[in-house]
C-alpha atoms as a PDB file:
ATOM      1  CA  UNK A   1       8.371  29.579 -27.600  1.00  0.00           C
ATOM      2  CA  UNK A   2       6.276  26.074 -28.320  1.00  0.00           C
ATOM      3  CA  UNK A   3       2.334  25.991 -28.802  1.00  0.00           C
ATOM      4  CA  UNK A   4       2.613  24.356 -25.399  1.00  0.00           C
ATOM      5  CA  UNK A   5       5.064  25.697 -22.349  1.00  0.00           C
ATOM      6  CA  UNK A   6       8.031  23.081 -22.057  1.00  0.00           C
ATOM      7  CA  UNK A   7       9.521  21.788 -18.845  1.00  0.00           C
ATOM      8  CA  UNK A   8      12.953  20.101 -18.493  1.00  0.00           C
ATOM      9  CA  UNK A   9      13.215  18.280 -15.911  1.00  0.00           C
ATOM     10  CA  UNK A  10      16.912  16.993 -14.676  1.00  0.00           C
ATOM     11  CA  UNK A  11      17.388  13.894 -12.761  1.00  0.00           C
ATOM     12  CA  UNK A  12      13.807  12.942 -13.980  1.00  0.00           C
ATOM     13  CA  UNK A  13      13.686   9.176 -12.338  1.00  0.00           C
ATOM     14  CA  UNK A  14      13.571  10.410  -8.659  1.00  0.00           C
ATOM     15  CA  UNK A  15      10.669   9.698  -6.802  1.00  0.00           C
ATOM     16  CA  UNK A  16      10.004  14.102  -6.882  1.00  0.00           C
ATOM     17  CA  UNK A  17      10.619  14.280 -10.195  1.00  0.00           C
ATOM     18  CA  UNK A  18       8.227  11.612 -11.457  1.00  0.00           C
ATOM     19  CA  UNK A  19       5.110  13.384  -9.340  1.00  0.00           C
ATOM     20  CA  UNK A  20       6.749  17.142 -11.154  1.00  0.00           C
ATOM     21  CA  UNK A  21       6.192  15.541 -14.312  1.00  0.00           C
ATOM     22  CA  UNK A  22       3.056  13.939 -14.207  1.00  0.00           C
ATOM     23  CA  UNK A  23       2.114  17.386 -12.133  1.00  0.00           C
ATOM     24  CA  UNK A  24       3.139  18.990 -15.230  1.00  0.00           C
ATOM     25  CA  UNK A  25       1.764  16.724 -17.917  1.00  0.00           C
ATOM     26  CA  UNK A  26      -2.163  17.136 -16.444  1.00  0.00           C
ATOM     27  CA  UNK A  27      -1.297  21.163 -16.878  1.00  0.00           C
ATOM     28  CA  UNK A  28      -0.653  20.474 -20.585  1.00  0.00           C
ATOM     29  CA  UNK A  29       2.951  21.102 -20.493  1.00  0.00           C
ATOM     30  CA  UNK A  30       5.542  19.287 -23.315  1.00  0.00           C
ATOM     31  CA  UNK A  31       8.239  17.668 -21.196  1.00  0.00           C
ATOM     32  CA  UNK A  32      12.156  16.993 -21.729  1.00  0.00           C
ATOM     33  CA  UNK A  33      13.412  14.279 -19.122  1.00  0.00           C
ATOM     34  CA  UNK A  34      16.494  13.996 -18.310  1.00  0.00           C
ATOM     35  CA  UNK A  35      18.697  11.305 -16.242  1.00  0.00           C
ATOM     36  CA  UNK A  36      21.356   8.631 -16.750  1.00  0.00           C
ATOM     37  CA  UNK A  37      18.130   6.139 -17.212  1.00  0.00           C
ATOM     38  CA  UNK A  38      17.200   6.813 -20.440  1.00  0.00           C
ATOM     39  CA  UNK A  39      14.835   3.433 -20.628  1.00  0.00           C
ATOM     40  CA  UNK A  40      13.428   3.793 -17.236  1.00  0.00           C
ATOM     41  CA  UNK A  41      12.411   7.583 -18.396  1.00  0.00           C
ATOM     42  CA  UNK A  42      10.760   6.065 -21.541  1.00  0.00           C
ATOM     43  CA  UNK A  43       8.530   3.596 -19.722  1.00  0.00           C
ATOM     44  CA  UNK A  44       7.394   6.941 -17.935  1.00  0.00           C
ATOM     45  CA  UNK A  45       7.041   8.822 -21.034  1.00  0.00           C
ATOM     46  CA  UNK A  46       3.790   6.926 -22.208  1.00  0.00           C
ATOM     47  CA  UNK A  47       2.017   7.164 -18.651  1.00  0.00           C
ATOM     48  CA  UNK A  48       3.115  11.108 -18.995  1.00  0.00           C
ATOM     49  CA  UNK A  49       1.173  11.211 -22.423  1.00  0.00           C
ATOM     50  CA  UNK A  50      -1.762   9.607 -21.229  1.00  0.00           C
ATOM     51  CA  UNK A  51      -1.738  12.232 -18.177  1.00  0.00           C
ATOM     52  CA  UNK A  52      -1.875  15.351 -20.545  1.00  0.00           C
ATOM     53  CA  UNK A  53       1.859  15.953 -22.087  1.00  0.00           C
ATOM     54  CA  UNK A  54       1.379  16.917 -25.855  1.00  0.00           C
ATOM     55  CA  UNK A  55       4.939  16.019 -26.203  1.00  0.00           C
ATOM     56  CA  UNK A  56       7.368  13.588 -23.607  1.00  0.00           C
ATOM     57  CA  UNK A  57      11.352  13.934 -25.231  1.00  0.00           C
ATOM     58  CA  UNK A  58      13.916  11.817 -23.243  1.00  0.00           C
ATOM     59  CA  UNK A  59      17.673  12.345 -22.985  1.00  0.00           C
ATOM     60  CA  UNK A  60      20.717  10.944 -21.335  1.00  0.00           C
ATOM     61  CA  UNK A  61      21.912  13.571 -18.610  1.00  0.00           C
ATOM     62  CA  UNK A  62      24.873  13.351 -16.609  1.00  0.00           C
ATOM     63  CA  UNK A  63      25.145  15.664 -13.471  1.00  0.00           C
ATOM     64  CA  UNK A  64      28.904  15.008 -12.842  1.00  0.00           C
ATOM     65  CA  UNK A  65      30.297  14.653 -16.447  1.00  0.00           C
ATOM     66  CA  UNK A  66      30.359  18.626 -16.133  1.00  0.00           C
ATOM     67  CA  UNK A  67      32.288  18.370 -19.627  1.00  0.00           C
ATOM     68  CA  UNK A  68      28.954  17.294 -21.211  1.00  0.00           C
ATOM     69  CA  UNK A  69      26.552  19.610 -20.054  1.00  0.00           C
ATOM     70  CA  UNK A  70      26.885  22.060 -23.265  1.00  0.00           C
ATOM     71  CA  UNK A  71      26.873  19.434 -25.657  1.00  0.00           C
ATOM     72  CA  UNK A  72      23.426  18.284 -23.851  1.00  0.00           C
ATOM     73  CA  UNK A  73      21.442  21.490 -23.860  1.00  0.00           C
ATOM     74  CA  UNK A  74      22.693  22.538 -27.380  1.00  0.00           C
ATOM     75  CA  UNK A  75      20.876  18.836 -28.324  1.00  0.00           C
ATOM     76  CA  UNK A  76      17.471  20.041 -27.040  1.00  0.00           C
ATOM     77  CA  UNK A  77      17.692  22.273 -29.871  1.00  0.00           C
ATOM     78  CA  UNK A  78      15.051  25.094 -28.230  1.00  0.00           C
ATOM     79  CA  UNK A  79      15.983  26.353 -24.685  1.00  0.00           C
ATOM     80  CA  UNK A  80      12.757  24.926 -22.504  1.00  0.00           C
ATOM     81  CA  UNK A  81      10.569  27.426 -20.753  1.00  0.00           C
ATOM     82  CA  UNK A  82      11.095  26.059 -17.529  1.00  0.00           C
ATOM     83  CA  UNK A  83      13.557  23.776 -15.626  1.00  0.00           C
ATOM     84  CA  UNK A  84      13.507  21.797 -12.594  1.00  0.00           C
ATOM     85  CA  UNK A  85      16.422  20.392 -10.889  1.00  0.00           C
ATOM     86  CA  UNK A  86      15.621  17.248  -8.961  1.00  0.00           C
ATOM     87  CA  UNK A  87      19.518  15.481  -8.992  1.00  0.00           C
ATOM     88  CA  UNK A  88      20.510  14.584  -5.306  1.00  0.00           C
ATOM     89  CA  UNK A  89      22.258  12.039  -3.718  1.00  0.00           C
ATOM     90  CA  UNK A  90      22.448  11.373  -0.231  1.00  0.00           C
ATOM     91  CA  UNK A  91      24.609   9.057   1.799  1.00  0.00           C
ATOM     92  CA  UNK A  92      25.372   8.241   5.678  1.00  0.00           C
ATOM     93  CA  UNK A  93      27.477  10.636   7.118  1.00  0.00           C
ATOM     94  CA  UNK A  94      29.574   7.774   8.930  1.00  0.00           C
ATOM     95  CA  UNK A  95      30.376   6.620   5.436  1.00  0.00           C
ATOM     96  CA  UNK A  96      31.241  10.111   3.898  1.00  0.00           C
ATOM     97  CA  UNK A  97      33.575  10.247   6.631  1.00  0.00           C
ATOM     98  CA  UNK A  98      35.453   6.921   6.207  1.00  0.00           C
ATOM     99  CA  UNK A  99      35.420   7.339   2.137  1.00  0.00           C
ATOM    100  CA  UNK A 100      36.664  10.653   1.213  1.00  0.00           C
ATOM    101  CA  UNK A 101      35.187   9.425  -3.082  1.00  0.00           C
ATOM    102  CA  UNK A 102      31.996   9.228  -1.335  1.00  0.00           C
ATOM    103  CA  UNK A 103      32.147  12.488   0.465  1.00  0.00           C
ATOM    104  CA  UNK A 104      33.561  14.165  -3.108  1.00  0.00           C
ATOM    105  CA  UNK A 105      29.888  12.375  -4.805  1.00  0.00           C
ATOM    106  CA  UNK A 106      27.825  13.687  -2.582  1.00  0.00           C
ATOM    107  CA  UNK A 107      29.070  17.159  -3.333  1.00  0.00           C
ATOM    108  CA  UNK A 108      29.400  16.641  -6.851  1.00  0.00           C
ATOM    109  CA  UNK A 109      25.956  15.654  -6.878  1.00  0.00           C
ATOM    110  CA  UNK A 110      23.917  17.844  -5.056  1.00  0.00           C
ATOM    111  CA  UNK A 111      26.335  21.155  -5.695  1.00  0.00           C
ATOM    112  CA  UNK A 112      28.821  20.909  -8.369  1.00  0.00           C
ATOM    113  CA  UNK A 113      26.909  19.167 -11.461  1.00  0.00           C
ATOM    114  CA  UNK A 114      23.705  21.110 -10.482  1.00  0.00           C
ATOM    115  CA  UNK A 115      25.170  24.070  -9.882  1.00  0.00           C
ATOM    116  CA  UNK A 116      26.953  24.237 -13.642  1.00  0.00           C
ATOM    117  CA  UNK A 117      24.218  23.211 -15.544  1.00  0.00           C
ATOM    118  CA  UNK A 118      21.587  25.675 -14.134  1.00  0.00           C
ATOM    119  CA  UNK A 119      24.319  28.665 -14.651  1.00  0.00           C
ATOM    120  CA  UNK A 120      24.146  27.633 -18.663  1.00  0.00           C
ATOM    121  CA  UNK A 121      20.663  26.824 -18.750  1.00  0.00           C
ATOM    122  CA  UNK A 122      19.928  30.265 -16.975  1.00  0.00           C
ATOM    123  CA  UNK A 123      22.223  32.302 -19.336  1.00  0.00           C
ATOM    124  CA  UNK A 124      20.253  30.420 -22.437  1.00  0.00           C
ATOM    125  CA  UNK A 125      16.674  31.858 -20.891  1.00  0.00           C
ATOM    126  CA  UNK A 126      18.011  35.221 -20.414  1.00  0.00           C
ATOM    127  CA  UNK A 127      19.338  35.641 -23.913  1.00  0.00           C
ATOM    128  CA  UNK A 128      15.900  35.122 -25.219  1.00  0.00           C
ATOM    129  CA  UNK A 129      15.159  37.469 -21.953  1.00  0.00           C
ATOM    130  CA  UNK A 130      12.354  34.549 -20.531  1.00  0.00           C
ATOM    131  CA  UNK A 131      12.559  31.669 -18.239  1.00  0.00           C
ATOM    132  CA  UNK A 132      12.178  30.114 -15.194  1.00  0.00           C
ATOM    133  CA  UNK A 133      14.596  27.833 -12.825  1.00  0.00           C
ATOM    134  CA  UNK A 134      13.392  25.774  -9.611  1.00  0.00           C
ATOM    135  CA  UNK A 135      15.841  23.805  -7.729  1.00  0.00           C
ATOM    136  CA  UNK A 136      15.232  21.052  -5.352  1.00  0.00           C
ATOM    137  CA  UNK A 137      17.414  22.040  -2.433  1.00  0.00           C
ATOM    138  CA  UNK A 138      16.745  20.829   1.269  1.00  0.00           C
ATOM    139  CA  UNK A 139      16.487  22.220   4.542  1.00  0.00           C
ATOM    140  CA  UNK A 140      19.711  20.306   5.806  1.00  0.00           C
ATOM    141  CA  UNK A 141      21.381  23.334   3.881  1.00  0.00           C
ATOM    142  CA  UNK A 142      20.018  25.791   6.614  1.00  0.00           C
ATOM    143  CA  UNK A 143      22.121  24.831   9.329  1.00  0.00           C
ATOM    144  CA  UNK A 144      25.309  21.605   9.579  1.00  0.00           C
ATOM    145  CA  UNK A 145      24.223  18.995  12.055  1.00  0.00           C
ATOM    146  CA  UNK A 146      26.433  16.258  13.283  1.00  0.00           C
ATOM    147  CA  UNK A 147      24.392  13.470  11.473  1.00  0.00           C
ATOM    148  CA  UNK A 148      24.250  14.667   7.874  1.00  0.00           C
ATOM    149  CA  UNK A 149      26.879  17.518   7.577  1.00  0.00           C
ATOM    150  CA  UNK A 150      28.356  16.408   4.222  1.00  0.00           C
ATOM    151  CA  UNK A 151      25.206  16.735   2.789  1.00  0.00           C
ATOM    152  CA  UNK A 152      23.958  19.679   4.480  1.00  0.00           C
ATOM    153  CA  UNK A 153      26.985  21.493   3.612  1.00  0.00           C
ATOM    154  CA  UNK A 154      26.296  20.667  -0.237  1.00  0.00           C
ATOM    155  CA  UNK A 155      23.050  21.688  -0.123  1.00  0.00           C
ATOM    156  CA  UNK A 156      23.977  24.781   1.709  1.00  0.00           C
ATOM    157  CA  UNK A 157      26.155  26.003  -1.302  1.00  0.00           C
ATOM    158  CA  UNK A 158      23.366  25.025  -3.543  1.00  0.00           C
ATOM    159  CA  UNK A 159      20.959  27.074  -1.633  1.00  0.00           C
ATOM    160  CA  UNK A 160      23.342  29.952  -1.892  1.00  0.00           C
ATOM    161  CA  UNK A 161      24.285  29.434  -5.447  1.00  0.00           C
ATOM    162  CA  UNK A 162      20.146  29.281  -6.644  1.00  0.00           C
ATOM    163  CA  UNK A 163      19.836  32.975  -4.308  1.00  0.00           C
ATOM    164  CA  UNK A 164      23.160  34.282  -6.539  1.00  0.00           C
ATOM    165  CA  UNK A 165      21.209  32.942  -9.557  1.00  0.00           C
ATOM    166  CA  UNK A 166      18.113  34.488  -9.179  1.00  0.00           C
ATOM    167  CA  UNK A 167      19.583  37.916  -8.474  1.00  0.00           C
ATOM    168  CA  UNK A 168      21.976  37.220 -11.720  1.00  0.00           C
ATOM    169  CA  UNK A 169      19.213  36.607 -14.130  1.00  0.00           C
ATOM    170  CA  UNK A 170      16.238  39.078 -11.705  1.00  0.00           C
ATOM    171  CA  UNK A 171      16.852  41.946 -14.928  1.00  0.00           C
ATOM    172  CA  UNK A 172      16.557  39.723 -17.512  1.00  0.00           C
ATOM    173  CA  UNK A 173      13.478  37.981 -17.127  1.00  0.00           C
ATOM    174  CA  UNK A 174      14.180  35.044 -16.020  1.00  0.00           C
ATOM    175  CA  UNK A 175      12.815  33.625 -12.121  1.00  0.00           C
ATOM    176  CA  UNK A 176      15.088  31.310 -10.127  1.00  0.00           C
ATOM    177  CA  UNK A 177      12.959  29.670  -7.257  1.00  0.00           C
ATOM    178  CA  UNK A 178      14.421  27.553  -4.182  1.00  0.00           C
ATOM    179  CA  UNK A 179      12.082  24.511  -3.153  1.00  0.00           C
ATOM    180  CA  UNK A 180      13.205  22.997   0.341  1.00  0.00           C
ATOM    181  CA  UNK A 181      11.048  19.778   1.034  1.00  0.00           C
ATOM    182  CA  UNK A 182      11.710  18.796   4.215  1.00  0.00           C
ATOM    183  CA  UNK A 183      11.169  14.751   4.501  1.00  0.00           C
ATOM    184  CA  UNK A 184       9.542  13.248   1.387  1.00  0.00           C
ATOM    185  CA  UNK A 185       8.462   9.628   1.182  1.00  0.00           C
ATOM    186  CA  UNK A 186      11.186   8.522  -1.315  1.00  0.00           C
ATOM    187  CA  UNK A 187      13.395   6.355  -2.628  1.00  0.00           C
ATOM    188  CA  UNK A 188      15.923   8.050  -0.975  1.00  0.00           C
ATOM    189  CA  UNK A 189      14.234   7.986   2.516  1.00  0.00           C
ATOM    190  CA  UNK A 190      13.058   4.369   2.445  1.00  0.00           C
ATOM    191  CA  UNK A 191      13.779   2.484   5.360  1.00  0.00           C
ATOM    192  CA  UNK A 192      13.920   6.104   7.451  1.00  0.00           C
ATOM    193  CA  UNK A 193      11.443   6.798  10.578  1.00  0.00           C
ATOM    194  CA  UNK A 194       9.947   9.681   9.241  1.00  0.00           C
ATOM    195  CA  UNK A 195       7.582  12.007  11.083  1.00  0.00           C
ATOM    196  CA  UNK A 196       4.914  11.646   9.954  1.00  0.00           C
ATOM    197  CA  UNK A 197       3.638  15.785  10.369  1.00  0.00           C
ATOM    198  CA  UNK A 198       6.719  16.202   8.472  1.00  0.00           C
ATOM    199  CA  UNK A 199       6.789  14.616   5.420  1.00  0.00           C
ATOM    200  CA  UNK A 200       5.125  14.995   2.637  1.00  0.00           C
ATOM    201  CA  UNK A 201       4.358  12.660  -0.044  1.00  0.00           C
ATOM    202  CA  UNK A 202       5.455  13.390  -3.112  1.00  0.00           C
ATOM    203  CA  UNK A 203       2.525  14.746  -5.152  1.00  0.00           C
ATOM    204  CA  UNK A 204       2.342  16.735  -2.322  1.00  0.00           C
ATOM    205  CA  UNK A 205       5.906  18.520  -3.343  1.00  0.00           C
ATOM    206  CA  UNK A 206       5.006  18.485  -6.997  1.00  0.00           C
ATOM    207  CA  UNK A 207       1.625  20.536  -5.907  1.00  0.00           C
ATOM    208  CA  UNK A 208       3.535  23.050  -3.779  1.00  0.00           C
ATOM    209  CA  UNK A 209       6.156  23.801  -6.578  1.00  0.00           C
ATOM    210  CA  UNK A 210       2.985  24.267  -9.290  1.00  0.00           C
ATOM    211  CA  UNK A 211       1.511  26.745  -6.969  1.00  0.00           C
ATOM    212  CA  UNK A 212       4.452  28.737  -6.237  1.00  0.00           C
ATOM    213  CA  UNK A 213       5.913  28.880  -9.382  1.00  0.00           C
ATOM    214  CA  UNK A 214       3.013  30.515 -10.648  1.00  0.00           C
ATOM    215  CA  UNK A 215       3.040  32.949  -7.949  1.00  0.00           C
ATOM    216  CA  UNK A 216       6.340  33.605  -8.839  1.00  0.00           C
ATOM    217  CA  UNK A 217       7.622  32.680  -5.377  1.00  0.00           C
ATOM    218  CA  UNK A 218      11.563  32.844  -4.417  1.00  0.00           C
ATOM    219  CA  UNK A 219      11.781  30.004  -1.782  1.00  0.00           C
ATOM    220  CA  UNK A 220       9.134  27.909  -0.713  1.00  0.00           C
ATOM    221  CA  UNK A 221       9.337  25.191   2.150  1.00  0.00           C
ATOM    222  CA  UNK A 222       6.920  22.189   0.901  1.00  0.00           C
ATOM    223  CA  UNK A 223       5.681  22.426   4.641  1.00  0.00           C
ATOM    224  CA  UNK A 224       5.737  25.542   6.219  1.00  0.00           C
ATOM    225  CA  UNK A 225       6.237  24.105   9.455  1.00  0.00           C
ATOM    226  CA  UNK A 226       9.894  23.734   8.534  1.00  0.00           C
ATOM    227  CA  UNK A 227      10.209  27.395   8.142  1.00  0.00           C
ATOM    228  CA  UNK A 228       9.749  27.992  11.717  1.00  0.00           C
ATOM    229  CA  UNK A 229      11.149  24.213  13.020  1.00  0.00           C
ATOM    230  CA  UNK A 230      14.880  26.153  10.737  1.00  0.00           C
ATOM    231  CA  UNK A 231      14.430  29.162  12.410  1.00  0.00           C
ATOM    232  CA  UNK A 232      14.377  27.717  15.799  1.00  0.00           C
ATOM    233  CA  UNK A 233      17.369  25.509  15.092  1.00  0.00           C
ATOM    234  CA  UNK A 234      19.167  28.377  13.460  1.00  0.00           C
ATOM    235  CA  UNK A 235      18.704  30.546  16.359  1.00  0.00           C
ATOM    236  CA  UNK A 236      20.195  27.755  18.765  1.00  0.00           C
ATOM    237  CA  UNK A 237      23.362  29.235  20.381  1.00  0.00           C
ATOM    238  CA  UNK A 238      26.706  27.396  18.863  1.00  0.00           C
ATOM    239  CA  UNK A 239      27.604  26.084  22.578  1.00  0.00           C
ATOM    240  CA  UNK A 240      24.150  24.029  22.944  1.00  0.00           C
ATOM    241  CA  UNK A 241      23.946  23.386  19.608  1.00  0.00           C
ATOM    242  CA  UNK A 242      26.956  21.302  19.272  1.00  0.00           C
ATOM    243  CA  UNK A 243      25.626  19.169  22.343  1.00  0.00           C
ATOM    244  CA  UNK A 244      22.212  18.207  20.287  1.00  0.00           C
ATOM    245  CA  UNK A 245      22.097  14.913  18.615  1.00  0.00           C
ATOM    246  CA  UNK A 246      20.623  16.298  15.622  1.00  0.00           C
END
C-alpha cells in the first residue's frame, strides 16, 4: 500500500468525478484519473495538486474497448486502494428508439464497459485481500419508465451487478458500495428543468460518497428523499403505472 491511500477514478472528466477528485485530493489522497481525455485530465491534475493530492497520475481509459481493460490496470503498476466509477452516458429515449447503435452505447456505457472493468479491478483488491469499489449508478435503475427506459434498464443491471460484486468480494476484504444520485447539476443534465429539492450539486455527491465510504455504507442515495420518492414509485401497481407520464 502507498504512504498515501490512492483513488482511481474512471471516467474522471464528468462533472461528479471532477468534485470526487478534488473531494479526494483535500483528504490527502494520491489520485489515478482515468478517461478518453487524457489532456483535459492533465489541466485538472495541477488544480488537484494544489487542493491536497501528493500525487495526480493520468491515463487513457476506454469503457467500451473491453479488450483493453487488462492491459490498462496492469499499466498502473500497484492495484489503487480505492476506485470510483463515474462512466455514464445518457441519451433521449426517442432517439435510442429510432437508432438501435445508440441504444447498444448507452448500454455499453453505463453496463457493459463498467461492469468488466470493476469485476478485474475487484479480483486485483481481493488478491491482496483489501479494497474498496463505489459505483455511480442512478435511481432510473429502480424502476423502467416510459421516458428513459434504455437507460434505466442499463443502470438497473449495473445496480444488480455492483450488489453481486459486493457479496463476491464481502470475504475477502474488499467493500463494493452503490451511490444513486438522483438529479445532479451536470453536464449531462444541462438544459434539463430540474427540481430544484432534488438535485444536488455536485460537491454535494462527492461529500455524500466521502461520508459513506468511510462508514462503510452499501448503497447510499445522495438525497435521501429519493429513497422514499423509489419506494413509492416501486410500489405503484403495473396497471396505473403504465398510465403515468413518468
Amino acid at each position: 500500500m502507498s504512504a498515501s491511500p490512492s483513488l482511481l477514478i474512471l471516467g474522471a472528466t464528468s462533472g461528479m468525478a471532477r468534485a470526487v477528485a478534488r473531494r479526494y485530493a483535500a483528504a490527502g489522497y494520491s489520485l489515478i484519473l482515468a478517461g478518453r481525455d487524457v489532456a483535459e485530465m492533465e489541466r485538472d491534475a495541477a488544480d488537484l495538486a494544489l487542493r491536497g493530492a501528493p500525487m495526480v497520475a493520468c491515463h487513457t481509459f476506454d469503457a467500451l474497448d473491453l479488450a483493453s481493460h487488462a492491459a490498462f490496470l496492469a499499466g498502473l503498476g500497484e492495484t489503487p486502494d480505492m476506485a470510483l466509477c463515474a462512466v455514464g452516458f445518457m441519451a433521449d429515449q426517442a432517439a435510442c428508439d429510432a437508432d438501435p447503435a445508440l441504444a447498444d452505447r448507452v448500454a455499453r456505457s453505463n453496463f457493459n464497459g463498467p461492469a468488466h472493468i470493476l469485476s478485474l479491478i475487484g479480483s486485483a483488491m481481493a488478491a491482496r485481500g483489501a479494497g474498496m469499489i463505489v459505483g455511480i449508478s442512478s435511481v432510473a435503475g429502480d424502476r423502467g419508465r416510459k421516458s428513459n427506459y434504455s437507460y434505466g434498464a442499463a443502470k438497473a443491471g449495473f445496480t444488480a451487478f455492483l450488489s453481486g460484486l459486493r457479496g463476491r468480494f464481502a470475504a475477502q476484504g474488499v467493500h463494493v458500495m452503490t451511490v444513486k444520485p438522483g438529479f445532479v447539476r451536470t453536464r449531462m443534465t444541462a438544459g434539463m428543468d430540474l427540481p430544484a429539492a432534488l438535485t444536488a450539486d455536485p460537491a454535494e455527491v462527492a461529500e455524500a460518497i466521502f461520508v459513506a465510504a468511510r462508514k462503510g455504507r452499501n448503497v447510499i442515495y445522495v438525497k435521501p428523499v429519493w429513497r422514499l420518492i423509489m419506494a413509492i414509485i416501486r410500489a405503484i401497481p403495473e396497471p396505473v403505472f403504465k398510465k403515468l407520464s413518468i
